[in-house]
C-alpha atoms as a PDB file:
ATOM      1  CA  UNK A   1      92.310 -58.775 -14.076  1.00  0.00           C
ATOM      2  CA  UNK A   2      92.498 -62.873 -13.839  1.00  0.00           C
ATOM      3  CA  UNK A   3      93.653 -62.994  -9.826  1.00  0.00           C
ATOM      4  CA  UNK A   4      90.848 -61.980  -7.058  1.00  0.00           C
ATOM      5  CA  UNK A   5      92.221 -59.680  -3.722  1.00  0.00           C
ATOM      6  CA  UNK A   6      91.416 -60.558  -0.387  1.00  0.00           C
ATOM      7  CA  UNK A   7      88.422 -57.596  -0.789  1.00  0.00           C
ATOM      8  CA  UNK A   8      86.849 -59.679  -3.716  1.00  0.00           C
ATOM      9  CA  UNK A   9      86.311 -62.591  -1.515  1.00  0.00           C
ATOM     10  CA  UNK A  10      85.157 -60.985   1.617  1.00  0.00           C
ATOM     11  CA  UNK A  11      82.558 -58.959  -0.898  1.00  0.00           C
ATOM     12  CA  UNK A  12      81.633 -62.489  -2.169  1.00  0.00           C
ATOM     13  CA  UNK A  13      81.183 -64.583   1.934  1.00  0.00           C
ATOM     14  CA  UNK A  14      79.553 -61.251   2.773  1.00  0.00           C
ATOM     15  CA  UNK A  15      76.790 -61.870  -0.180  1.00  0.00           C
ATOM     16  CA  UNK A  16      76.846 -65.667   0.625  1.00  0.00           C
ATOM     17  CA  UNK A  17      75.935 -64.836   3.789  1.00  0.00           C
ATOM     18  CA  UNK A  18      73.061 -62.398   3.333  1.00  0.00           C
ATOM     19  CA  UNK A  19      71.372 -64.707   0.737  1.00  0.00           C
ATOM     20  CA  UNK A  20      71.802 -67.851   2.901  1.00  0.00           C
ATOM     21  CA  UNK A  21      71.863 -66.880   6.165  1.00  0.00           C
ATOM     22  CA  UNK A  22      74.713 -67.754   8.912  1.00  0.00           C
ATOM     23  CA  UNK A  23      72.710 -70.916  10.104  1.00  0.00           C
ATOM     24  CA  UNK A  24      72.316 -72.929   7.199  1.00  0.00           C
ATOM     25  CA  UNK A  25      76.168 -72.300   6.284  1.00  0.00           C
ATOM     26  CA  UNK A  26      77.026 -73.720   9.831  1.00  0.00           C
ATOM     27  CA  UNK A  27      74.557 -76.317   9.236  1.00  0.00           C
ATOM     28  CA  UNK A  28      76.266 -77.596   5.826  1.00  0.00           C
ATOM     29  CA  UNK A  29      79.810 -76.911   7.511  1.00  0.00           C
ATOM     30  CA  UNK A  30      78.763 -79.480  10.092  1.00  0.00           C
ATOM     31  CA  UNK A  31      77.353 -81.969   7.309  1.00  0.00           C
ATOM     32  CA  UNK A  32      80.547 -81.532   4.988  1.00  0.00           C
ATOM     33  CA  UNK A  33      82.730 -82.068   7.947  1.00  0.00           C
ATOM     34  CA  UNK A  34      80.675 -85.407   8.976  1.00  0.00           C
ATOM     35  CA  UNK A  35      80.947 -87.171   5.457  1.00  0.00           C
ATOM     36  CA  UNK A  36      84.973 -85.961   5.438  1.00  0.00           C
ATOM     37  CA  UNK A  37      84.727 -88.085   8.662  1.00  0.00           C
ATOM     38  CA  UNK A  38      82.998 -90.786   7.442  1.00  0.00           C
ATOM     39  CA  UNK A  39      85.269 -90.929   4.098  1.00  0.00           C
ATOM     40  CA  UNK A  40      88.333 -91.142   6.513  1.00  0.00           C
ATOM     41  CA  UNK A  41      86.446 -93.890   8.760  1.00  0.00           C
ATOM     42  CA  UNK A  42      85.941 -96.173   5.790  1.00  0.00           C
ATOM     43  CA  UNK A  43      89.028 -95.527   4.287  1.00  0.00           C
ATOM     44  CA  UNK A  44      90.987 -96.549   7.329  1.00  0.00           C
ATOM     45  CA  UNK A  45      88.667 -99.678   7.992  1.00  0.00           C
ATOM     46  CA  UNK A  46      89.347-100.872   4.434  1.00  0.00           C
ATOM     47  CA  UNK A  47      93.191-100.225   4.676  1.00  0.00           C
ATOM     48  CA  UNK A  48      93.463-102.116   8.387  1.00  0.00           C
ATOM     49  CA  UNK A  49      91.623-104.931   6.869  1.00  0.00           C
ATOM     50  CA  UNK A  50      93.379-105.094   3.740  1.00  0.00           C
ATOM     51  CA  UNK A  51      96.684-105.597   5.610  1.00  0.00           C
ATOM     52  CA  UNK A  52      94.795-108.114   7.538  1.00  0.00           C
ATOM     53  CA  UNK A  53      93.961-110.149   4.351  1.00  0.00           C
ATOM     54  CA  UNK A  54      97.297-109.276   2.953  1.00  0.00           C
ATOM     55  CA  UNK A  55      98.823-110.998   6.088  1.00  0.00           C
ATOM     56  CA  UNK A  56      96.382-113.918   6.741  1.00  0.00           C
ATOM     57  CA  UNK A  57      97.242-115.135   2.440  1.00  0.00           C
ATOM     58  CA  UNK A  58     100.935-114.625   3.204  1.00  0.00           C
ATOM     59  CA  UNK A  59     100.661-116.734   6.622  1.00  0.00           C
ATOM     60  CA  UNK A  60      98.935-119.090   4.191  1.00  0.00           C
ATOM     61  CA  UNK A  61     101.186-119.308   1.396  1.00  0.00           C
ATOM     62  CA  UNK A  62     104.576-119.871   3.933  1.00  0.00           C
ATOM     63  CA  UNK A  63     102.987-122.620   5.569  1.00  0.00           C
ATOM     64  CA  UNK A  64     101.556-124.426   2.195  1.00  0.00           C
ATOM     65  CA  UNK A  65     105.294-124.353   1.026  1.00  0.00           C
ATOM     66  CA  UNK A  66     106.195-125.302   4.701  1.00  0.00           C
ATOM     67  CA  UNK A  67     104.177-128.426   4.026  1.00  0.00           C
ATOM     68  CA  UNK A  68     104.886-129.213   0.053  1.00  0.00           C
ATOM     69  CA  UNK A  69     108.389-129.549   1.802  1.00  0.00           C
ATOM     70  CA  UNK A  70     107.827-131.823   4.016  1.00  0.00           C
END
């Protein structure tokens, strides 16, 4: 009673569809799949220059103590 079959779903994208219309779900397909994108583009941009940062302060920090040394 809980769990839906395969014939539940395919009852449901077949209503979805009628009500809708097969262009405007291809339409927000393409717009989800553009801010996924976009998420992953910024995410990745603010990892590479995190490790950037991360290196340039420990590049930094070695050659302070290179110099309090001397």
């Amino acid at each position: 009673m809980g769990s839906f079959s395969i014939w539940h779903w395919l009852i449901v994208l077949v209503v979805v569809a009628l009500v809708f219309g097969t262009k405007k779900l291809r339409n927000l397909g393409g717009d989800l799949g553009g801010a996924v994108k976009g998420f992953k583009q910024a995410m990745n941009e603010e990892q590479s220059s995190g490790v950037i940062e991360h290196a340039v302060n420990e590049a930094d920090s070695v050659s302070s103590k290179a110099t309090q040394k001397e």
